[in-house]
Each structure stands twice: as C-alpha cells, then as structure tokens.
C-alpha atoms as a PDB file:
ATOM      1  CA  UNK A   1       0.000   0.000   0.000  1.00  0.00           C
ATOM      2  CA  UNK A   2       1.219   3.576  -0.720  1.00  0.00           C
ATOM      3  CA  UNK A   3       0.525   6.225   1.431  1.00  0.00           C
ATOM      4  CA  UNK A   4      -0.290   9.776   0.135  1.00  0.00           C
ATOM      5  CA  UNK A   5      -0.287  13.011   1.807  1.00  0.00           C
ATOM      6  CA  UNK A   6      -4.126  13.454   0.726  1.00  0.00           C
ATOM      7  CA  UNK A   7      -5.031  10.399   2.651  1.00  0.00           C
ATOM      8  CA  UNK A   8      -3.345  12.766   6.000  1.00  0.00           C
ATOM      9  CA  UNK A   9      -4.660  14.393   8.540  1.00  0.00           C
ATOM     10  CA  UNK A  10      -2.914  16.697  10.735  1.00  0.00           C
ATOM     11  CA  UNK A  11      -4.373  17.971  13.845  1.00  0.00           C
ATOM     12  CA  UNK A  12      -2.580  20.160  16.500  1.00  0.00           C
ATOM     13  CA  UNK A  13      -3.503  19.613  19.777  1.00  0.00           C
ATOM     14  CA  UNK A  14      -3.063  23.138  21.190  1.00  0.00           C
ATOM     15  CA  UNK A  15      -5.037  24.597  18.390  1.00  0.00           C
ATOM     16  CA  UNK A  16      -7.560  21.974  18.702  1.00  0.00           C
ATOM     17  CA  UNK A  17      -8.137  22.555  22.387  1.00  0.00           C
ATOM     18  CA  UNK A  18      -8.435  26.427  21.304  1.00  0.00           C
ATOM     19  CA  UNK A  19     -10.261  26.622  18.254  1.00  0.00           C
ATOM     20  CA  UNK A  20     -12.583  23.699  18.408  1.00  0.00           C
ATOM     21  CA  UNK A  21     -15.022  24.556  16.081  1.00  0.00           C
ATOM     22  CA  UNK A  22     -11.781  25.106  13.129  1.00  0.00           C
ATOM     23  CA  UNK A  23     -10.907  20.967  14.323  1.00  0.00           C
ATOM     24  CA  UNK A  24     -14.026  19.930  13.827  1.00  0.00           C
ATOM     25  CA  UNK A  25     -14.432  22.009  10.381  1.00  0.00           C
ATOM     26  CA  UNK A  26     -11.246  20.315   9.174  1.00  0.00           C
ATOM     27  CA  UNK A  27     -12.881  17.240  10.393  1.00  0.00           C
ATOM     28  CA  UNK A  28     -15.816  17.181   8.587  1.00  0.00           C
ATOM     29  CA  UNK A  29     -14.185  18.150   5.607  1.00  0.00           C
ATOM     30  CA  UNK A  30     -11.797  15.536   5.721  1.00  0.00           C
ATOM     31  CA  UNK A  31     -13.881  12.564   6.329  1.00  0.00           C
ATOM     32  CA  UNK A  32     -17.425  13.761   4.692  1.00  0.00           C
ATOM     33  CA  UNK A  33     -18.767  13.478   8.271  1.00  0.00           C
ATOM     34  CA  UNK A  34     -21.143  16.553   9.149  1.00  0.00           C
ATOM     35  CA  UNK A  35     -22.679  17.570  12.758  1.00  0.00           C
ATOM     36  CA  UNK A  36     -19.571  16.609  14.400  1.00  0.00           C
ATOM     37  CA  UNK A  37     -20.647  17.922  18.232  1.00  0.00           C
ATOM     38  CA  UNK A  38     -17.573  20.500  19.294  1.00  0.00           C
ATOM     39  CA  UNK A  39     -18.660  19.309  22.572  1.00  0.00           C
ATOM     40  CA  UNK A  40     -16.704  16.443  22.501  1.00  0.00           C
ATOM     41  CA  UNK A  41     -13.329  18.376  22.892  1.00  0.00           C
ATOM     42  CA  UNK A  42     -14.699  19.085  26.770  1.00  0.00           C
ATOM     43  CA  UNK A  43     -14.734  15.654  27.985  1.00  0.00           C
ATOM     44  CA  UNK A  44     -12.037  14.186  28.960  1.00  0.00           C
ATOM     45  CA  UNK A  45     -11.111  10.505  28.296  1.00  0.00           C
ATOM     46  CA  UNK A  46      -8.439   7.846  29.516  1.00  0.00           C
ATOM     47  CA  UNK A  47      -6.961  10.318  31.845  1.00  0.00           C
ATOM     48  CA  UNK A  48      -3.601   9.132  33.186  1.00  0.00           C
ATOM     49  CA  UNK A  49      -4.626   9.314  36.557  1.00  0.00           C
ATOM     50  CA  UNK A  50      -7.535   8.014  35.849  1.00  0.00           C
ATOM     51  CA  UNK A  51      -7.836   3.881  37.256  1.00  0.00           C
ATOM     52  CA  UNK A  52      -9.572   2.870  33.691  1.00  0.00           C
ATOM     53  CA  UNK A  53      -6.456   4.486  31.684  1.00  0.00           C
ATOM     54  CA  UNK A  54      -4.989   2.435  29.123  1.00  0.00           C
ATOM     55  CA  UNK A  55      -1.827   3.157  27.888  1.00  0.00           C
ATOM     56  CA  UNK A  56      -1.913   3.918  24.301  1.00  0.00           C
ATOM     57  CA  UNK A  57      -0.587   1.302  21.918  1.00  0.00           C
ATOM     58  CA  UNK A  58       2.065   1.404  19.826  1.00  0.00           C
ATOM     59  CA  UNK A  59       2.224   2.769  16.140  1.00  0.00           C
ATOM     60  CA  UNK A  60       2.028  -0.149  13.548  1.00  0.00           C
ATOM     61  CA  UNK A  61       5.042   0.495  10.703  1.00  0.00           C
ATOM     62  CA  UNK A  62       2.184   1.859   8.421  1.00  0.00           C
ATOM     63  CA  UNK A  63       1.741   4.498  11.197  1.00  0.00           C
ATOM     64  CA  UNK A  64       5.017   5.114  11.667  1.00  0.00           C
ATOM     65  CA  UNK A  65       5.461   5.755   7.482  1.00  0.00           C
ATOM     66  CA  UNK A  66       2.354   7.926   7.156  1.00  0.00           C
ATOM     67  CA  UNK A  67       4.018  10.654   9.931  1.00  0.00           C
ATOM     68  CA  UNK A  68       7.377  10.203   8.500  1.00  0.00           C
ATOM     69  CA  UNK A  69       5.992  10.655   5.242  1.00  0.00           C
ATOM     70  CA  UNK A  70       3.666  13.549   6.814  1.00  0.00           C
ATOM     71  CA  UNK A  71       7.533  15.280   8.349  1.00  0.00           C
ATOM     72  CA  UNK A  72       9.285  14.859   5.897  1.00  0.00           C
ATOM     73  CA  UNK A  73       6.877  16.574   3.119  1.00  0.00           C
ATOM     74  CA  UNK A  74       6.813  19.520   5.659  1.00  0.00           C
END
C-alpha cells in the first residue's frame, strides 16, 4: 500500500483545544462526516490518573510511514 499526503490528517492539539469549532471544520471536511458535536473536545477521556487508563498502543510500521511521510513533506 502507498501512502499519500491526501489520505493525512494533521491535527494540533493546542489549536484543537483552542479553536474547536476550526478541528471539527477540518474534520468534517476531511472525512465527509457533518454535525460533528464541538462538545466532545470538553470531555475528557483515559486520563492518566484516571484507574480505567490504558496506555496507548504502539504505532504499527504503516503508522510510523504515514508521519514520517507527513515530516518529511513539511
């Protein structure tokens, strides 16, 4: 499989926190979802201190390729 920089998202985590609304926007038009809730952004989920957290997994080599591919095109 080839990855292309068309199939990428990028999201920012500070500016998604701030401008939720913009995420969702980008989003939307990214996936052809619509009536994405902004809402979402204000609840908080697999806290670290939280005793349900689950550490996140790790990044499968077609992960890995799609942000190298992603850092090195910027």
């Amino acid at each position: 499989m080839t990855l292309r920089l068309e199939n990428l998202l990028s999201l920012d985590f500070a500016t998604m926190i701030a401008d939720p609304a913009d995420t969702v926007s980008q989003l939307e038009k990214f996936t052809g979802a619509n009536g994405i809730d902004s809402a979402v952004f204000n609840r908080r989920v697999n806290d670290l201190g939280n005793s349900h957290w689950v550490p996140p997994a790790e990044l499968s080599e077609e992960e890995t390729a799609a942000i190298n591919l992603y850092l090195s095109a910027a």
